[in-house]
Protein backbone atom coordinates (compact mmCIF):
# COMPACT_ATOMS: atom_id res chain seq x y z
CA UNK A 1 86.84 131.31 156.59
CA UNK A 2 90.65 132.06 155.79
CA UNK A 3 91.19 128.22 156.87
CA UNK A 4 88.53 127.48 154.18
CA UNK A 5 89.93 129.14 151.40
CA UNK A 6 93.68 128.03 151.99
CA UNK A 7 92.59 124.99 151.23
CA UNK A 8 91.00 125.42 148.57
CA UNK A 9 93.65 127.07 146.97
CA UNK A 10 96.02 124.39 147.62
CA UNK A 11 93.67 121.74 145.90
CA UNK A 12 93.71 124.24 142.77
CA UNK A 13 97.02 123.97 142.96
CA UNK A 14 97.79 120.32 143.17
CA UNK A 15 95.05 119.96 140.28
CA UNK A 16 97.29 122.82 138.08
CA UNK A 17 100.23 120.83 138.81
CA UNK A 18 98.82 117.27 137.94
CA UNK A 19 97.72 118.39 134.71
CA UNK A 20 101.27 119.96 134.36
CA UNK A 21 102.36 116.46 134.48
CA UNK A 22 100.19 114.72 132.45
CA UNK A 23 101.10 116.89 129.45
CA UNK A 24 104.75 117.03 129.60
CA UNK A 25 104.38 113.22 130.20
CA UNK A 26 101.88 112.73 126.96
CA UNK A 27 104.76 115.38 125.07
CA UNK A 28 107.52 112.65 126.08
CA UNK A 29 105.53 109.68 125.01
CA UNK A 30 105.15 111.16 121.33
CA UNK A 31 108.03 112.01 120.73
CA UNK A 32 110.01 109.17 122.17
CA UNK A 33 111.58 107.76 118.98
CA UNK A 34 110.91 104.02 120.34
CA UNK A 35 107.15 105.03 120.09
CA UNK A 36 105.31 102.65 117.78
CA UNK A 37 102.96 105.75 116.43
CA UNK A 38 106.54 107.16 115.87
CA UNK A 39 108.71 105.07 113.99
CA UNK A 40 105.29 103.65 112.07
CA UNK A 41 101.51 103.37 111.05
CA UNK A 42 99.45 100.21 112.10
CA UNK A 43 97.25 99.47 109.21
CA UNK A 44 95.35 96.36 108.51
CA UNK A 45 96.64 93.86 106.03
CA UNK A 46 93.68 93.29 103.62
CA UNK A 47 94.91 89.94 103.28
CA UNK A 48 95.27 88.59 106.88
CA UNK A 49 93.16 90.87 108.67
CA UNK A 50 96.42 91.18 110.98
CA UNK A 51 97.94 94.55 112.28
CA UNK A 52 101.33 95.40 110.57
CA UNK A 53 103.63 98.42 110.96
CA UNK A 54 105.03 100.02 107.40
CA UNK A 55 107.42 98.15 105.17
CA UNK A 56 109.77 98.66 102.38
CA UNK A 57 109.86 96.11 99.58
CA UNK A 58 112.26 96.45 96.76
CA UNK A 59 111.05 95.10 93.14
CA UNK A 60 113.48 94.66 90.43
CA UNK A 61 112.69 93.73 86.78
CA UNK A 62 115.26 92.30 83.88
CA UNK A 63 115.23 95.89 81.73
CA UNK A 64 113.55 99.28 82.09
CA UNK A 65 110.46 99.26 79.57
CA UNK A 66 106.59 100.22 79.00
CA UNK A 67 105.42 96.75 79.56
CA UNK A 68 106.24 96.75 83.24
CA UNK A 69 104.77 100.25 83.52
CA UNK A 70 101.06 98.93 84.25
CA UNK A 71 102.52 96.28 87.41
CA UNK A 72 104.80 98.94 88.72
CA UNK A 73 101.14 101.15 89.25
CA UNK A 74 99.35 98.66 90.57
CA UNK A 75 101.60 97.60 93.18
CA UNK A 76 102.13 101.07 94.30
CA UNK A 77 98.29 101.43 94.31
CA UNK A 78 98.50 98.49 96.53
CA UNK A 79 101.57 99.57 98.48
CA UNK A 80 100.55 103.24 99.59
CA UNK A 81 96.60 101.36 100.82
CA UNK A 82 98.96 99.29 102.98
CA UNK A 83 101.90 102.04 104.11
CA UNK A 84 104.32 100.28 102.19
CA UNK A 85 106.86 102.14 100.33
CA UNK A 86 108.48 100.40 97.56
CA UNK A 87 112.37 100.52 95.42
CA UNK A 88 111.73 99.89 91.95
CA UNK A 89 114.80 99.35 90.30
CA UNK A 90 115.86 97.87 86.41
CA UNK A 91 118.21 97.83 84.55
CA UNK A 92 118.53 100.36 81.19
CA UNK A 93 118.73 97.08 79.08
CA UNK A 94 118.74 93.69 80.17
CA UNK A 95 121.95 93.27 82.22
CA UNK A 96 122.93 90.53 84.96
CA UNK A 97 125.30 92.27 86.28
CA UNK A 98 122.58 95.47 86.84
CA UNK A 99 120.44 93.10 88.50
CA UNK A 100 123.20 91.67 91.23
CA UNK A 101 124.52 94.52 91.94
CA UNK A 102 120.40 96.31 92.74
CA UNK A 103 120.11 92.87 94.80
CA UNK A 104 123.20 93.65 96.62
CA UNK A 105 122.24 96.96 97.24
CA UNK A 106 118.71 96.17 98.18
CA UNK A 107 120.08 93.46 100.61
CA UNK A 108 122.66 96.08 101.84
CA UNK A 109 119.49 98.17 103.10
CA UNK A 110 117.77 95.58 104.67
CA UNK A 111 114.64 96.04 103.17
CA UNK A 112 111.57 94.02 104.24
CA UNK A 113 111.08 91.77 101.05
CA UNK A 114 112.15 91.35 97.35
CA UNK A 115 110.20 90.76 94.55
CA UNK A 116 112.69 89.85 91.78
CA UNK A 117 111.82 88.87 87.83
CA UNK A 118 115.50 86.87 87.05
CA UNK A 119 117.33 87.41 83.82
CA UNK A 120 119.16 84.51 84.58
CA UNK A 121 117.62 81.97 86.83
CA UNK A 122 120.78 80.11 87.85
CA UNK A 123 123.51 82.72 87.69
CA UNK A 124 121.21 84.95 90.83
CA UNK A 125 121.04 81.67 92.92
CA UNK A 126 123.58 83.06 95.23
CA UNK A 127 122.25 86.75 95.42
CA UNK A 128 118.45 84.94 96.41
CA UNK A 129 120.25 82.72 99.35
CA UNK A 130 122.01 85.68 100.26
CA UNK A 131 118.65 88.04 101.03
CA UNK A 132 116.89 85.15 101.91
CA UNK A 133 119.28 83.93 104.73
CA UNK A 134 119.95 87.50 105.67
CA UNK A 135 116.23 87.48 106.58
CA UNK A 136 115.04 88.93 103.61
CA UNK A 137 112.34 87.20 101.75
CA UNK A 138 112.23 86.97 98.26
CA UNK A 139 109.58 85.96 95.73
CA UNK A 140 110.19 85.79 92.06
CA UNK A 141 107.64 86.81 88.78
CA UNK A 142 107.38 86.42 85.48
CA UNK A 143 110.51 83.93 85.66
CA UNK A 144 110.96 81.66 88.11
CA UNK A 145 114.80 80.41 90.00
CA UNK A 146 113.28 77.68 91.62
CA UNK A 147 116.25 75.94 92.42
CA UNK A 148 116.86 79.13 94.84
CA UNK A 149 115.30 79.75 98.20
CA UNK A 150 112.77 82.24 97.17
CA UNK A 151 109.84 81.52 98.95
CA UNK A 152 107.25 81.89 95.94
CA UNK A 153 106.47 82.14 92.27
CA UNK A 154 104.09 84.47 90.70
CA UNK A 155 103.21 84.21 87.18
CA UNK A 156 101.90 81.35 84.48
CA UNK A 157 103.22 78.17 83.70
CA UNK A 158 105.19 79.07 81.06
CA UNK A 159 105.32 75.41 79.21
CA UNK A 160 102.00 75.34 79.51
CA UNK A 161 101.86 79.01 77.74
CA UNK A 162 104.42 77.26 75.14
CA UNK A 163 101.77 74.77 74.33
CA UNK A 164 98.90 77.06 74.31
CA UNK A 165 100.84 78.98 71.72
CA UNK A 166 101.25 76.08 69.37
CA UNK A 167 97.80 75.39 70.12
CA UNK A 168 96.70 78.52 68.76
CA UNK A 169 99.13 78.36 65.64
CA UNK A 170 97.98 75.16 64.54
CA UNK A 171 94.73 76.05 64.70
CA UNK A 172 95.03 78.96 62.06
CA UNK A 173 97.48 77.29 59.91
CA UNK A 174 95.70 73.95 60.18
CA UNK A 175 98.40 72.56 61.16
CA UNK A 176 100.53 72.73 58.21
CA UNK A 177 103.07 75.04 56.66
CA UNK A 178 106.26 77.37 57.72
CA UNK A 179 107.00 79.64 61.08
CA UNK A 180 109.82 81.74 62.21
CA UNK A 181 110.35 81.95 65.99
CA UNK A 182 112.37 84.68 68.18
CA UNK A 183 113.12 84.71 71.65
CA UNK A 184 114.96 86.76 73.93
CA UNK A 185 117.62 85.39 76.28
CA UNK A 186 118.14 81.68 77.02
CA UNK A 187 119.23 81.84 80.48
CA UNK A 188 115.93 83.40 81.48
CA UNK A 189 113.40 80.32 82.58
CA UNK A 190 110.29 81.34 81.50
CA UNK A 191 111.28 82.25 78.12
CA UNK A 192 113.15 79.01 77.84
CA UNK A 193 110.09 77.38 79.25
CA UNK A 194 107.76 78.92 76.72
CA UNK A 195 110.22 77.52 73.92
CA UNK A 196 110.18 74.54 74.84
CA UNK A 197 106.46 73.97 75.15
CA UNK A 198 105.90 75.68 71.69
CA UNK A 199 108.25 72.94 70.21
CA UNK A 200 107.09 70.16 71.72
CA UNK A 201 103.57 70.78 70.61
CA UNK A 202 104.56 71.68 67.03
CA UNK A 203 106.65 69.06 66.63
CA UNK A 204 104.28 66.41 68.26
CA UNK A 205 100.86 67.50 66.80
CA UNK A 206 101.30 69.14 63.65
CA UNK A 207 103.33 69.32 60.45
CA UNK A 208 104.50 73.17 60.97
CA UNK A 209 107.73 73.30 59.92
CA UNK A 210 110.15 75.81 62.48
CA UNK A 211 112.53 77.58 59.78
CA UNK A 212 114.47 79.17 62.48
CA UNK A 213 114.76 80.40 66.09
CA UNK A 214 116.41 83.45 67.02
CA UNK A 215 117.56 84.89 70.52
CA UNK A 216 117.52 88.50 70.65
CA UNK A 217 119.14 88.51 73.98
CA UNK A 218 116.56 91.61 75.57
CA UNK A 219 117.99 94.09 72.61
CA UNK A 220 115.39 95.64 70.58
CA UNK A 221 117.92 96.65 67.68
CA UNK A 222 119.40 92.90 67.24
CA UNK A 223 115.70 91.72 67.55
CA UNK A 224 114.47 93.84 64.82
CA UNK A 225 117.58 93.07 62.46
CA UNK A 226 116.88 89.34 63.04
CA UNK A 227 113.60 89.30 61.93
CA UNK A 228 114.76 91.05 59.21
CA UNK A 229 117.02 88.36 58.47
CA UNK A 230 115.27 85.89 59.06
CA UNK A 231 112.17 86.91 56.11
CA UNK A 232 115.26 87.73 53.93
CA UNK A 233 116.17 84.25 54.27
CA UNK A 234 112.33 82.65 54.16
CA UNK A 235 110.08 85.39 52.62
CA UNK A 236 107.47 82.14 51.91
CA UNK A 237 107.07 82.20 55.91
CA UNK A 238 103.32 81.80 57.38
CA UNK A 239 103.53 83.18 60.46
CA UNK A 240 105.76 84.71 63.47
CA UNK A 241 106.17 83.81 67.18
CA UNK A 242 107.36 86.24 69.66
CA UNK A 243 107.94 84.59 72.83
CA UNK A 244 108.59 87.82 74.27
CA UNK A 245 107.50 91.83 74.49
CA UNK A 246 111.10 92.66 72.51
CA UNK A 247 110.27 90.49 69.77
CA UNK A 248 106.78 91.36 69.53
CA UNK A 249 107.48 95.13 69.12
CA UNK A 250 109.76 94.77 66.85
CA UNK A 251 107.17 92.52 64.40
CA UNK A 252 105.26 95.52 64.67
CA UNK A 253 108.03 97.71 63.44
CA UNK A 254 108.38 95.39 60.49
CA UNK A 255 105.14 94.84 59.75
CA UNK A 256 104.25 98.31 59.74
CA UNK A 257 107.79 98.89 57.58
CA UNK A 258 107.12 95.97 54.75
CA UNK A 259 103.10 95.88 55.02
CA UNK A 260 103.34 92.56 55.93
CA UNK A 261 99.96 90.50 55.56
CA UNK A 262 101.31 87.15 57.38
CA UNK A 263 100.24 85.86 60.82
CA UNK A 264 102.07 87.52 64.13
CA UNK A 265 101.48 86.02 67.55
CA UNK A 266 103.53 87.02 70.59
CA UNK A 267 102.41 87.48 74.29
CA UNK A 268 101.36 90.26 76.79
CA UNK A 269 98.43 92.49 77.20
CA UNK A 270 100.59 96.15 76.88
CA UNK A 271 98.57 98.97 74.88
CA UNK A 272 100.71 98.77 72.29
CA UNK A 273 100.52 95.29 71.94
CA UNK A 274 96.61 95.69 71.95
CA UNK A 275 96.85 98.24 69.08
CA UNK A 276 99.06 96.32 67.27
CA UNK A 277 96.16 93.22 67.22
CA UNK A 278 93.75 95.99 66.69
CA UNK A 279 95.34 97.66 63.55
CA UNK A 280 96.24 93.79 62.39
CA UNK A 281 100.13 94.03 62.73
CA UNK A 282 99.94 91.16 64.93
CA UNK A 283 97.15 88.43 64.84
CA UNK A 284 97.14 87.49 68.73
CA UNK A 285 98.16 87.36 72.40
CA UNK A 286 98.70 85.10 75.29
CA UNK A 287 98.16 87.58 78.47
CA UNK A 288 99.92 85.97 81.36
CA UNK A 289 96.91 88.14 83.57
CA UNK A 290 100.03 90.38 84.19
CA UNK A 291 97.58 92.65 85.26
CA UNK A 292 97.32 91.14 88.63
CA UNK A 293 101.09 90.54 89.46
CA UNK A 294 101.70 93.96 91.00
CA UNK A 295 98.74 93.58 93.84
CA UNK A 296 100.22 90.12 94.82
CA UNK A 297 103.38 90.98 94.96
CA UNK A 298 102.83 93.27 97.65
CA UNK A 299 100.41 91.13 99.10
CA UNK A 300 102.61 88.00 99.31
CA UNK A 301 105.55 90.40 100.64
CA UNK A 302 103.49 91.41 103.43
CA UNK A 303 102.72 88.28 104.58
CA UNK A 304 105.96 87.18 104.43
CA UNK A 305 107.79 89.88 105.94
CA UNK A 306 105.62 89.03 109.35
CA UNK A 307 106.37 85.37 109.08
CA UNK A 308 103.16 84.32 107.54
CA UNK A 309 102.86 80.74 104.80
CA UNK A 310 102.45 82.03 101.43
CA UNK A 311 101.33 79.78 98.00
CA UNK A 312 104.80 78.74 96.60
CA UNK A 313 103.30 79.61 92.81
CA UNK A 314 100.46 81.81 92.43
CA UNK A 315 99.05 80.51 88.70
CA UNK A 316 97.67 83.73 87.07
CA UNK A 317 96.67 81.67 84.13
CA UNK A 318 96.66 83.12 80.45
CA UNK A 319 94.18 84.82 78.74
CA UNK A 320 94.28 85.22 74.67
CA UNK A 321 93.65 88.33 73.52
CA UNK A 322 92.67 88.48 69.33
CA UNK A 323 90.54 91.15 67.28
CA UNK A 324 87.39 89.54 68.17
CA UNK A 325 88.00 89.69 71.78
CA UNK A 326 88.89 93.49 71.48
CA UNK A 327 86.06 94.44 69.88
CA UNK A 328 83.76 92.62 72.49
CA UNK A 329 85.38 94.35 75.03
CA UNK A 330 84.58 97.49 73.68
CA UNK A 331 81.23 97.18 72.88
């Protein structure tokens, strides 16, 4: 009987002992800082159906303002489904020195991927080789470097958006009479781009006469004095172009300021922009679908970042937006 219960005691034993084990082993495991459930999350990429582990993707625009505010939402919307955490940076106004030095610094913290909309497609050509052959990939928006090494473009075809606009023009001043045209900065390719497709078409298919062009160069207070100037100079004008959000808030300054009744056309799909049409400072819109820019630019960054082909452009069309089309979408 004693033999019996010796024995039995020492099996308790060894079973209090194993189970000794297997939790201090277990405690090790979790905390061991090599641990995958340690240093990240698997999640499922919506996109590839593929497990990745979290990511940090930096995005940098050309200038802090409202109009990016609605892409900077949706891509964190994206990013935090996905256990990404992103580095938003821009600069105050539009500055290419701002943006090299937030490339620098984003390539100095090895990030996982760059999204980056240039203010000057050729002078960041070195900054783009430099993240991209540092193992960083980089895809651009809104403007394009596509003599650089980024991987991908995301955006519309911006001579194509040019054309549309003269399209649209025409069509309203049956292709006759007198416009005024500012722009923001030259170097930057999709306004250049748009510029040149607006031309071309004017020049080719109608008899709209281009008074002048004027290059605000991304400030708002040289924008609004040039448009100033500019209906000084030609108050018998038919209608403004604003190739770019700058220009177009500043029409609706003026407008506002002079009760202008003349045609205004510019491009984007902000709310102020949509009150603007709505309130009949400015006439209409060509929406690049800008909308959709901040889902695939976390999309397209994931893929990359695990070594996965992405579309070199991703064409998110345009879209005009006019009174008509406002009121149909609220009905």
């Amino acid at each position: 009987m004693l033999k019996t219960t010796t024995i039995i005691t020492t099996i308790l034993c060894f079973l209090v002992l194993c189970s000794l084990l297997f939790v201090i082993n277990s405690k090790e495991r979790s905390t061991d800082p090599n641990s995958p459930s340690s240093v990240a999350t698997n999640l499922e990429n919506p996109t590839t159906n593929t497990m990745i582990t979290t990511k940090q993707f930096g995005i940098i625009y050309p200038m802090a303002h409202s109009y990016y505010g609605m892409i900077t939402q949706i891509a964190e919307k994206t990013a935090n489904a996905n256990g990404v955490r992103l580095i938003v940076k821009a600069p105050d106004e539009t500055s290419l020195e701002q943006q090299i030095r937030m490339m620098d610094t984003l390539i100095r913290q090895q990030v996982d991927g760059i999204a980056l909309d240039p203010i000057d497609s050729i002078a960041l050509i070195p900054m783009i080789n430099k993240a991209v052959e540092s193992g960083i990939p980089v895809i651009c928006f809104e403007s394009d470097s596509p003599e650089s090494k980024r991987l991908a473009f995301i955006g519309s075809d911006n001579y194509h958006s040019g054309e549309k606009m003269g399209m649209m023009i025409g069509s309203l001043l049956k292709n006759k009479g007198m416009i005024l045209v500012e722009t923001g900065m030259p170097e930057m390719n999709s306004l250049s781009e748009r510029l040149e497709g607006l031309l071309h078409y004017i020049n080719k298919y109608t008899d709209i006469q281009v008074l002048d062009v004027r290059y605000n160069e991304g400030n708002s207070a040289r924008a609004t004095s040039d448009l100033e100037f500019m209906i000084d100079e030609h108050p018998h004008f038919d209608a403004f172009v604003g190739l770019d959000f700058i220009s177009a808030s500043s029409s609706v300054f003026v407008w506002k300021a002079k009760g202008l009744d003349r045609y205004a056309f510019t491009f984007g799909k902000s709310t102020s922009i949509q009150e603007a049409i709505h309130n009949g400072q400015i006439t209409s819109s060509l929406s690049q679908n800008e909308q959709e820019w901040g889902k695939l630019i976390v999309e397209r960054l994931l893929q990359a970042s695990v070594g996965e082909s992405i579309p070199v452009f991703d064409n998110t069309g345009i879209t005009e937006i006019n009174r008509d089309e406002l009121q149909i979408d609220k009905m």
